[in-house]
C-alpha atoms as a PDB file:
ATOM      1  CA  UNK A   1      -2.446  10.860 -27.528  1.00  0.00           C
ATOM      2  CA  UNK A   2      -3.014   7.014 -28.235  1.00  0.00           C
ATOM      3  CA  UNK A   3       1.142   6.403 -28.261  1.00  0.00           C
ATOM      4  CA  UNK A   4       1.448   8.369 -25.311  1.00  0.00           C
ATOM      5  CA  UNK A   5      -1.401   6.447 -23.636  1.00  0.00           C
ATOM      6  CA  UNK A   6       0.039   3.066 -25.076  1.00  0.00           C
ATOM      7  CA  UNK A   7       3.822   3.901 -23.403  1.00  0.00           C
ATOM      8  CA  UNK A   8       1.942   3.997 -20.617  1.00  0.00           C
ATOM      9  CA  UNK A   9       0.033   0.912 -20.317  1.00  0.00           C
ATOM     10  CA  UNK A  10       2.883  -0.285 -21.740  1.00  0.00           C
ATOM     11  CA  UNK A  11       5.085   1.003 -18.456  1.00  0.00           C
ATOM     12  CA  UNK A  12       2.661  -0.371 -16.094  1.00  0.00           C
ATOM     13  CA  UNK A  13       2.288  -3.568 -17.507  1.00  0.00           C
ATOM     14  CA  UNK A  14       6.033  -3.680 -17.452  1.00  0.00           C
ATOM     15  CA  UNK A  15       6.726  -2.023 -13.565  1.00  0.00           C
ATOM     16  CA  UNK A  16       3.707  -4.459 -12.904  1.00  0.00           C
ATOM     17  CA  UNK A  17       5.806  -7.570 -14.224  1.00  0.00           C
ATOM     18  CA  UNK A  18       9.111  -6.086 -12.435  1.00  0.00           C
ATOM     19  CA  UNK A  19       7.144  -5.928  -8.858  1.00  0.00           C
ATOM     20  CA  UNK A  20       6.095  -9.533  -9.471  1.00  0.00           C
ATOM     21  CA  UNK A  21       9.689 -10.637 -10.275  1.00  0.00           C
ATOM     22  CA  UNK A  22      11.060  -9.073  -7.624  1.00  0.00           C
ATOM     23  CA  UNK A  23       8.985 -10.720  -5.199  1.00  0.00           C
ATOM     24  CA  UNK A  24      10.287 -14.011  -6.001  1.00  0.00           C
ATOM     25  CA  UNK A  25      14.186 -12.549  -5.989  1.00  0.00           C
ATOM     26  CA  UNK A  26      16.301 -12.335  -2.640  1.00  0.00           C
ATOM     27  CA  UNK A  27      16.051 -11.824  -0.092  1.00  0.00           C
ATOM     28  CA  UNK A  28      12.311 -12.558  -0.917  1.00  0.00           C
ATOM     29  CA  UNK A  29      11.073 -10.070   2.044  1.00  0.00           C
ATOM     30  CA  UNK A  30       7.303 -10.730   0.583  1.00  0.00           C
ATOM     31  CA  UNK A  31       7.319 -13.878   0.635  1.00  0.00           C
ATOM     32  CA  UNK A  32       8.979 -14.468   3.944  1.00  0.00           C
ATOM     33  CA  UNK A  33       6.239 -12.834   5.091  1.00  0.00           C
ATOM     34  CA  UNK A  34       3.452 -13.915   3.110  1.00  0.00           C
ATOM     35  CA  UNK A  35       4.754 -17.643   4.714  1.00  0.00           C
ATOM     36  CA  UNK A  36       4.646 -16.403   7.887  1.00  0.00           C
ATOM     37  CA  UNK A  37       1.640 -15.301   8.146  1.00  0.00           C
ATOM     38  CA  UNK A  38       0.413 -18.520   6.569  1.00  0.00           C
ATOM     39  CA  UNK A  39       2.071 -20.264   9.294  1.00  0.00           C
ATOM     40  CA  UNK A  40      -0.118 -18.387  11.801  1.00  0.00           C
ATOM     41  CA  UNK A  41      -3.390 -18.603   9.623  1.00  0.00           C
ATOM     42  CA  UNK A  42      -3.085 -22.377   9.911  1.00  0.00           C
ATOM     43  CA  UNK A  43      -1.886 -22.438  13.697  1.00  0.00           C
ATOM     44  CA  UNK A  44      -5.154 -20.132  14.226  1.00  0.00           C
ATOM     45  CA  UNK A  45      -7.299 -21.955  12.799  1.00  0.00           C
ATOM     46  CA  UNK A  46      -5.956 -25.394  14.609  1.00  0.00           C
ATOM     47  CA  UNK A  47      -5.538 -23.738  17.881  1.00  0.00           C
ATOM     48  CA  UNK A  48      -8.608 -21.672  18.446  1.00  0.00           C
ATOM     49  CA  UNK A  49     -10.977 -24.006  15.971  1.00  0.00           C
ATOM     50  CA  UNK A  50     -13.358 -21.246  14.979  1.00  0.00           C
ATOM     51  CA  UNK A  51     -14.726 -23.555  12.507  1.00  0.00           C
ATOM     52  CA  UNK A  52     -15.926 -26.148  15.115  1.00  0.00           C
ATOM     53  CA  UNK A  53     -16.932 -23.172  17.716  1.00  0.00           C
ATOM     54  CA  UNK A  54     -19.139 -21.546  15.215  1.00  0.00           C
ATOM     55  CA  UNK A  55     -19.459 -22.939  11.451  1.00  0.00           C
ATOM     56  CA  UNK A  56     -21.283 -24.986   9.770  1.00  0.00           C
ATOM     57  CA  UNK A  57     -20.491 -27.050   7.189  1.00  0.00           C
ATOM     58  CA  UNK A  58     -21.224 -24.431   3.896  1.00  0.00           C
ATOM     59  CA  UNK A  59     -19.078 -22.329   6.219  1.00  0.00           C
ATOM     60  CA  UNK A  60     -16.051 -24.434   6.214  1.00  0.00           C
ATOM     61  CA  UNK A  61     -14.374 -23.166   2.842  1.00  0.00           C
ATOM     62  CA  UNK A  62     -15.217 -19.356   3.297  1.00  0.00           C
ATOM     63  CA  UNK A  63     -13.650 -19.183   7.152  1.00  0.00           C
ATOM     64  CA  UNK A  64     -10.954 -20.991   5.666  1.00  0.00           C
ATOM     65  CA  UNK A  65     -10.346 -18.688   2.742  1.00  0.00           C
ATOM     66  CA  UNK A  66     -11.080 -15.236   4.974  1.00  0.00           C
ATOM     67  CA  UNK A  67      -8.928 -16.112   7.778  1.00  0.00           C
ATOM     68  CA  UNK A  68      -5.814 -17.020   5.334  1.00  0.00           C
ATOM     69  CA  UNK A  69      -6.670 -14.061   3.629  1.00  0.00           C
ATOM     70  CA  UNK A  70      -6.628 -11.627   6.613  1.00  0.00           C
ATOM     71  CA  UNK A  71      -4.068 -13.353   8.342  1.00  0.00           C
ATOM     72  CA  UNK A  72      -1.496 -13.095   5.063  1.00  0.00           C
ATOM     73  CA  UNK A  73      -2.465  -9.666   3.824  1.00  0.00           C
ATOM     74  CA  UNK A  74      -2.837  -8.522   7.793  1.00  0.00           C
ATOM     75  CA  UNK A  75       1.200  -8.474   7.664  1.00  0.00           C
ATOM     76  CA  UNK A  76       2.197  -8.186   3.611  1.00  0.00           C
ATOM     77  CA  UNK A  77       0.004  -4.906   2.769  1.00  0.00           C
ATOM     78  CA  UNK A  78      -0.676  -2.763   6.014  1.00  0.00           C
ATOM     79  CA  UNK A  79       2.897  -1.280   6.295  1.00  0.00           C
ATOM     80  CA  UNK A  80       4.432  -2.987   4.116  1.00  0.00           C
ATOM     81  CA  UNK A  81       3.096  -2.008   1.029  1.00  0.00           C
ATOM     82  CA  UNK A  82       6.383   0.809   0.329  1.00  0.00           C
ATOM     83  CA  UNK A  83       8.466   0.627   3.165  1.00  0.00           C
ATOM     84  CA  UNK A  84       9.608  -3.451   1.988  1.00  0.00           C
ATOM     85  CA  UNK A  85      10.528  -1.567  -1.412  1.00  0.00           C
ATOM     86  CA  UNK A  86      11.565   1.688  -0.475  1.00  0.00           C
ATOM     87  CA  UNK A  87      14.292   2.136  -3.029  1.00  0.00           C
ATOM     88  CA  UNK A  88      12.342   1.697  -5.879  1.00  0.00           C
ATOM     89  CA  UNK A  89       9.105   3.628  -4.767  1.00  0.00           C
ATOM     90  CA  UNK A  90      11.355   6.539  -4.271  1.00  0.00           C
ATOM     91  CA  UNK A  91      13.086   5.767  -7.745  1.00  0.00           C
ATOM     92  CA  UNK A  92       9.643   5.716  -9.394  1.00  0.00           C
ATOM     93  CA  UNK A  93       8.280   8.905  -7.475  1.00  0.00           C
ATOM     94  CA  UNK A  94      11.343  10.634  -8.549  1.00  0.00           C
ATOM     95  CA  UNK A  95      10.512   9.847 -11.878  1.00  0.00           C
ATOM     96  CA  UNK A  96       7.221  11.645 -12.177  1.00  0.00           C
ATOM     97  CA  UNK A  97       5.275   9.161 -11.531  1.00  0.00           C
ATOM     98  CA  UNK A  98       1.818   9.694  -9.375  1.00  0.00           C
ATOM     99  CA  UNK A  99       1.401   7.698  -6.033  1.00  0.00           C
ATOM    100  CA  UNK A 100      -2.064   6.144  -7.192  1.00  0.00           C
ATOM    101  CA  UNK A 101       0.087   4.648 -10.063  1.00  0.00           C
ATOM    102  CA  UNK A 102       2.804   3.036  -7.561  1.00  0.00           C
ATOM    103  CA  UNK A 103      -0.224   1.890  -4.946  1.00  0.00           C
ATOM    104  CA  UNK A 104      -2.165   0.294  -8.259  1.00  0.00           C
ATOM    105  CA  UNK A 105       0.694  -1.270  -9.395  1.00  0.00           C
ATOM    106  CA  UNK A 106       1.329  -2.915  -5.776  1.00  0.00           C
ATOM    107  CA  UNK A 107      -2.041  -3.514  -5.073  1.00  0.00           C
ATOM    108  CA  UNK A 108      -2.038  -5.538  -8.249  1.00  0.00           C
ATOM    109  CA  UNK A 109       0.782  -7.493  -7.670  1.00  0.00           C
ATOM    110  CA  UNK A 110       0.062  -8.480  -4.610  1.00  0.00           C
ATOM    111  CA  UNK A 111      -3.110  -9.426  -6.048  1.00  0.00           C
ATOM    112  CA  UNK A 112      -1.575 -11.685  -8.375  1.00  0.00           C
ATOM    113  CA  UNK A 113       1.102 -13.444  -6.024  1.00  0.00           C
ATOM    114  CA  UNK A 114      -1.217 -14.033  -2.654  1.00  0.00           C
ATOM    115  CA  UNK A 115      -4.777 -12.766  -3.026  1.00  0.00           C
ATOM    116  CA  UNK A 116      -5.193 -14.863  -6.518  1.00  0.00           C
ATOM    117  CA  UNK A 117      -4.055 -18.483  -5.124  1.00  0.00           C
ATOM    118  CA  UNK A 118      -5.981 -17.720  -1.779  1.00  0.00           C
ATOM    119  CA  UNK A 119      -9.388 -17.539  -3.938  1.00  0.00           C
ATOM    120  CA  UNK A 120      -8.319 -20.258  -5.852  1.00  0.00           C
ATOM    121  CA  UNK A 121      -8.186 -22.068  -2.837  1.00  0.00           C
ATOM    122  CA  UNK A 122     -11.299 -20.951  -1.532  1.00  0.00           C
ATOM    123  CA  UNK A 123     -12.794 -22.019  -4.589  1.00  0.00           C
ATOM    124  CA  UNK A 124     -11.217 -25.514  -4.823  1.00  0.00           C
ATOM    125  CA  UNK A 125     -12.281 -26.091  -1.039  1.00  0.00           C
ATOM    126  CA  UNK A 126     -15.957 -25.192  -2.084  1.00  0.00           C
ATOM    127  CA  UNK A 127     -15.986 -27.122  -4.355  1.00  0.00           C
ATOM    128  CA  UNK A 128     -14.490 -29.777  -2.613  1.00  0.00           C
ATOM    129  CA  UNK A 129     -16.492 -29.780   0.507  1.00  0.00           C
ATOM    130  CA  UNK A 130     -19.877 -28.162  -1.232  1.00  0.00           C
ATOM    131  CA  UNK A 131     -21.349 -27.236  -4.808  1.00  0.00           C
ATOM    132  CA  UNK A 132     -19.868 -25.467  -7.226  1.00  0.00           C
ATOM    133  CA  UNK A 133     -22.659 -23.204  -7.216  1.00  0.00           C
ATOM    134  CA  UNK A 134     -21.485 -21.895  -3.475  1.00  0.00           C
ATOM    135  CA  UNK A 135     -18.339 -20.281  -5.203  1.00  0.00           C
ATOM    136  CA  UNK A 136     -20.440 -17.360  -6.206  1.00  0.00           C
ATOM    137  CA  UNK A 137     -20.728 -16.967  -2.841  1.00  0.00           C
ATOM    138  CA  UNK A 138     -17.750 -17.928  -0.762  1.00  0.00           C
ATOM    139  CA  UNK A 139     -15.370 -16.388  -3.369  1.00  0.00           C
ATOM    140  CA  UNK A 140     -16.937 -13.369  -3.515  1.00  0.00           C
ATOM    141  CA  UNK A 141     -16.959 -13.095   0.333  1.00  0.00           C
ATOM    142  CA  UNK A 142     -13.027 -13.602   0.741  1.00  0.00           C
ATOM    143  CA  UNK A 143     -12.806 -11.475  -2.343  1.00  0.00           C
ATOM    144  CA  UNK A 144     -14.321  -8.491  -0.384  1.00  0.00           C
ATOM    145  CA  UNK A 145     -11.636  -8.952   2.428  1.00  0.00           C
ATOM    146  CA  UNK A 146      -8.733  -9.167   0.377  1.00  0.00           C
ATOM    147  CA  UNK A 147      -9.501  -5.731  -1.616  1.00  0.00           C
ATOM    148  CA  UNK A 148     -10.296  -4.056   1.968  1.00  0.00           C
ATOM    149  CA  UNK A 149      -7.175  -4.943   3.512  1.00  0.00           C
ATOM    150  CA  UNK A 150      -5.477  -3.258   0.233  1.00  0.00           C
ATOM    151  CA  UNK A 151      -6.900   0.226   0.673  1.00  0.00           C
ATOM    152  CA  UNK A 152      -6.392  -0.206   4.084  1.00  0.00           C
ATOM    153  CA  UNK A 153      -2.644  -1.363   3.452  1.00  0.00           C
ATOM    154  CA  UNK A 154      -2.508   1.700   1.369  1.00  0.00           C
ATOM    155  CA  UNK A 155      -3.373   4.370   3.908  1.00  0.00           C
ATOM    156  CA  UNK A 156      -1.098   2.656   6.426  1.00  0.00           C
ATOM    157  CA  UNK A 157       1.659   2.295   4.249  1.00  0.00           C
ATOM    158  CA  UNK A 158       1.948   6.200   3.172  1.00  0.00           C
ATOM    159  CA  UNK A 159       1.168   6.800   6.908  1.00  0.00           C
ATOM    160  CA  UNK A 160       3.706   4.550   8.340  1.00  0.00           C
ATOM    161  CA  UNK A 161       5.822   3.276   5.969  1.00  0.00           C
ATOM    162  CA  UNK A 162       9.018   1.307   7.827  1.00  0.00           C
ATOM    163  CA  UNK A 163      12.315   0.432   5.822  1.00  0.00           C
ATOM    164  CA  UNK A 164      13.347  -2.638   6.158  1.00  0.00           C
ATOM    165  CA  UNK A 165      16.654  -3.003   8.625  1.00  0.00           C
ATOM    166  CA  UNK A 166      18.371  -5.844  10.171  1.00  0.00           C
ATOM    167  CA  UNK A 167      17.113  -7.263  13.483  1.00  0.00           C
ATOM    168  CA  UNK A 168      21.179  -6.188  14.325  1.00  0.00           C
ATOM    169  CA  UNK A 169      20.559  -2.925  13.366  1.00  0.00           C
ATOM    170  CA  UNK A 170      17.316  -2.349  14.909  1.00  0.00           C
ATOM    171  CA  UNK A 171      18.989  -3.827  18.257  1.00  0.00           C
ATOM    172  CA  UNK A 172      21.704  -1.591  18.228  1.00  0.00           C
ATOM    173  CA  UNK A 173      19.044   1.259  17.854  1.00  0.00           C
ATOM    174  CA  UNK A 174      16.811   0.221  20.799  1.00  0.00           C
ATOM    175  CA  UNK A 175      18.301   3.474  22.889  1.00  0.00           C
ATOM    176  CA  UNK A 176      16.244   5.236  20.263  1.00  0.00           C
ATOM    177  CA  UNK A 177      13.347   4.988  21.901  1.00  0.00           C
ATOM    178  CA  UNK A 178      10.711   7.075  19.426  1.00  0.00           C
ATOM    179  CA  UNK A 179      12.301   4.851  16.390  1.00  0.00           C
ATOM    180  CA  UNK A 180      11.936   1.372  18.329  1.00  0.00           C
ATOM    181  CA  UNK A 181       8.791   2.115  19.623  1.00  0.00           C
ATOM    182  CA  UNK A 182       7.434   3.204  16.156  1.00  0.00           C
ATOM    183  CA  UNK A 183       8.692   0.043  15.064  1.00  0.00           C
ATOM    184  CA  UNK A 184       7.176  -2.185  17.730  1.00  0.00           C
ATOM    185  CA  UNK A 185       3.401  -0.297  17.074  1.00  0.00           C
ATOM    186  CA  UNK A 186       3.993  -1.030  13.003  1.00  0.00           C
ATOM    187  CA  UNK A 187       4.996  -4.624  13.823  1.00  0.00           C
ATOM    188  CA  UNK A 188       1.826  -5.125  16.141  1.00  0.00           C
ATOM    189  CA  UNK A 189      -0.714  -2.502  14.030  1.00  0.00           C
ATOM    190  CA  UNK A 190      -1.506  -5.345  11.237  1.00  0.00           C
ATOM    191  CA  UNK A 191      -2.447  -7.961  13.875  1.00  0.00           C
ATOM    192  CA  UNK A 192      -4.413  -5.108  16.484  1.00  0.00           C
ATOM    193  CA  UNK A 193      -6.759  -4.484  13.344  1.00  0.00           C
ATOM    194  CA  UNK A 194      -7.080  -8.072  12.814  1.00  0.00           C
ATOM    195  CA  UNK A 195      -8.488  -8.639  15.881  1.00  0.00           C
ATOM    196  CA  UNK A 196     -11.175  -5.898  15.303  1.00  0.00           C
ATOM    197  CA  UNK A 197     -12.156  -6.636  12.053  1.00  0.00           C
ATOM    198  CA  UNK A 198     -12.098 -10.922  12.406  1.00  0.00           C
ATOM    199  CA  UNK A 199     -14.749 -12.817  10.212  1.00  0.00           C
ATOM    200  CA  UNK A 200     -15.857 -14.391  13.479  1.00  0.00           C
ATOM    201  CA  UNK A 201     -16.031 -12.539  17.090  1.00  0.00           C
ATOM    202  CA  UNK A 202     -15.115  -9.253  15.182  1.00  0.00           C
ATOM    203  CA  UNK A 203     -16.927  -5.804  14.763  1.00  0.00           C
ATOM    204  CA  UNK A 204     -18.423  -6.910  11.312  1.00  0.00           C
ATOM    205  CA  UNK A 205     -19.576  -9.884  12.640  1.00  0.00           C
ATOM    206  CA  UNK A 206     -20.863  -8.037  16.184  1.00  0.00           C
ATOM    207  CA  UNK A 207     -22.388  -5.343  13.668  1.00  0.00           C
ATOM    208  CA  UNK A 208     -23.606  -6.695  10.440  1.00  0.00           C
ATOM    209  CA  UNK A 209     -23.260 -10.601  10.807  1.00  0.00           C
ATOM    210  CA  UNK A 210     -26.451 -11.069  13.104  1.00  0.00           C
ATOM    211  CA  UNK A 211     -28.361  -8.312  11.897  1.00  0.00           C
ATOM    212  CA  UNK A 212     -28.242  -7.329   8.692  1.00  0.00           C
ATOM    213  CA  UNK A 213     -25.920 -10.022   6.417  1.00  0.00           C
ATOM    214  CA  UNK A 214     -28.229 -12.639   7.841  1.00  0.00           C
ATOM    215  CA  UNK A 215     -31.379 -11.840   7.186  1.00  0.00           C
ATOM    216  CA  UNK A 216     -30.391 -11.331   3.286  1.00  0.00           C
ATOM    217  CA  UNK A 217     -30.804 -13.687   0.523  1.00  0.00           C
ATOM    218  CA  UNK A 218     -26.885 -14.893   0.162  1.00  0.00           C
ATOM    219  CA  UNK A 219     -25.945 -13.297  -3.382  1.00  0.00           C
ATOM    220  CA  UNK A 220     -27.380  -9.961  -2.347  1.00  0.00           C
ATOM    221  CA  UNK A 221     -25.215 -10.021   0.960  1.00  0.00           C
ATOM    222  CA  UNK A 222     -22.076 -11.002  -1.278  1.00  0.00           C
ATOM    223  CA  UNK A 223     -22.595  -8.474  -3.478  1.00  0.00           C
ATOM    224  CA  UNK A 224     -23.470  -5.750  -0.366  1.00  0.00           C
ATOM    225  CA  UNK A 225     -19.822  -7.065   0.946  1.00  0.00           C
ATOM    226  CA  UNK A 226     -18.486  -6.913  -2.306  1.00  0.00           C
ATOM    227  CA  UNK A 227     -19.307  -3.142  -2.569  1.00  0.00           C
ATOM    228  CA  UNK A 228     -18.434  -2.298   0.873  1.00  0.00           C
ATOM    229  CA  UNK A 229     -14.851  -3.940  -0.164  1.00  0.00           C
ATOM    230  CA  UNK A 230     -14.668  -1.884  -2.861  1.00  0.00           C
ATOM    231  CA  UNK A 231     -15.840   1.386  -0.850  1.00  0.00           C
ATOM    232  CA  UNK A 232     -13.561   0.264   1.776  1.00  0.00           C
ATOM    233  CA  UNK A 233     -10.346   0.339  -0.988  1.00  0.00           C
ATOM    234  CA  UNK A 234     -11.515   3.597  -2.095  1.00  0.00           C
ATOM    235  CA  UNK A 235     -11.966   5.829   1.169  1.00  0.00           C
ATOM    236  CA  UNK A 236      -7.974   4.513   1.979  1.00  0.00           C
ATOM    237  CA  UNK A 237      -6.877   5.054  -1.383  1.00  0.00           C
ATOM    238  CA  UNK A 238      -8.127   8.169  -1.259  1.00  0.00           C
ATOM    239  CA  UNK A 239      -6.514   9.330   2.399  1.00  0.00           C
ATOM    240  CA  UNK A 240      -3.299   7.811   1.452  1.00  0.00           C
ATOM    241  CA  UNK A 241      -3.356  10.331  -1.439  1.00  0.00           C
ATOM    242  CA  UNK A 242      -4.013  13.452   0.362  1.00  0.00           C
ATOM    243  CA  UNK A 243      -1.741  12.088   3.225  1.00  0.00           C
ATOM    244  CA  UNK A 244       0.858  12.317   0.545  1.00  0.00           C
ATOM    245  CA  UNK A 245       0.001  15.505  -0.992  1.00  0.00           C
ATOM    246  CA  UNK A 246      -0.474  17.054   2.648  1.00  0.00           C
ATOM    247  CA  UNK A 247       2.997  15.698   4.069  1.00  0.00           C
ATOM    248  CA  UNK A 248       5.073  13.428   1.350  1.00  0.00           C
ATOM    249  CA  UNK A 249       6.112   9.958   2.663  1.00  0.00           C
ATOM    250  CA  UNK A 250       8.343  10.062   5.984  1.00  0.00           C
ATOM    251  CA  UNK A 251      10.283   6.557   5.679  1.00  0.00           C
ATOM    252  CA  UNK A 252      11.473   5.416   9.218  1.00  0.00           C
END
């Protein structure tokens, strides 16, 4: 029983290092993204100036860090999460392997490759801008949006889960009009749930922010957040799952 449960750590550990490599191979469709999205995080944030409009200055480093974090994960893990690697899910799934070990395995290497530097530049902006102390709470906070937007990324992505074609290709389709408008809703989805759930002028904020996160000593509300990130990655991990064992993955 320990060998057998060493190969196995042993196999994630290694599919984990594979789905990091990959990522930085061609044609790079993570990262293309994960730029991208970047590119719009920082346009947002120049354009519509939330920070001015609304923060204050210990709220500099966390809008910074959530809206990067949202915007990059918005596009890289809600659909994207199998359909950019379709091949090798199916490869993996074909080999016995459960779904919760392919979604871990992603969610952890996405971790690693975006969600890691993004709190590492929360943190260096915190510490920049405030006291070091404020990372336990402006880390935390971003923290709680990145793991959200994984089990959310999870659900979508067994629900909807779109392999990547040429622009060509999906031009020469466009008389298909179930399979291009399928594609147009999973190209708009990420940023339509964006918009609901933004750090500022979203539902949380609408909800919780003025009512309940504010009137709470800071590290309690981080950890609160923290949990509901955590409870937030678990209720899609666990719908993805029985999506999967209710209907297998449809690629489109």
């Amino acid at each position: 029983m320990t060998q057998s449960k060493a190969a196995t750590a042993t196999g994630a550990l290694t599919r984990l290092r594979e789905d990091v490599v990959e990522t930085f191979r061609p044609p790079r469709r993570w990262l293309e993204g994960l730029g991208l999205n970047l590119g719009l995080a920082i346009a947002y944030l120049i354009i519509w100036q939330p920070i001015a409009q609304h923060g204050r200055k210990r709220d500099w480093a966390l809008l910074i860090g959530l809206y990067f974090a949202m915007f990059i994960f918005a596009d890289v893990s809600v659909t994207n999460m199998l359909g950019l690697d379709a091949d090798r899910v199916r490869h993996v799934l074909r080999g016995h392997r459960s779904l919760l070990y392919v979604l871990l395995v992603k969610n952890i290497a996405l971790f690693l490759v975006a969600g890691l530097p993004t709190l590492i530049l929360t943190a260096f902006l915190t510490i920049h801008r405030q006291q070091a102390t404020q990372t336990a709470i402006t880390v935390p906070d971003v923290g709680v949006h990145i793991v959200s937007w994984l089990g959310l990324g999870n659900l979508v992505s067994v629900l909807l889960p779109m392999v990547t074609r040429p622009l060509r290709e999906r031009w020469r389709q466009r008389g298909d009009v179930p399979a291009t408008a399928r594609w147009l809703f999973y190209l708009a989805l990420p940023y339509g749930v964006y918009y609901l759930v933004a750090p500022v002028g979203g539902i949380p904020r609408a909800i919780f922010g003025r009512n309940v996160f504010h009137s709470m000593p800071l590290t309690e509300r981080s950890l609160l957040e923290l949990g509901l990130g955590v409870a937030v990655w678990s209720m899609g991990t666990a719908l993805a799952l029985g999506v999967y064992r209710y209907r297998g993955i449809r690629w489109y």
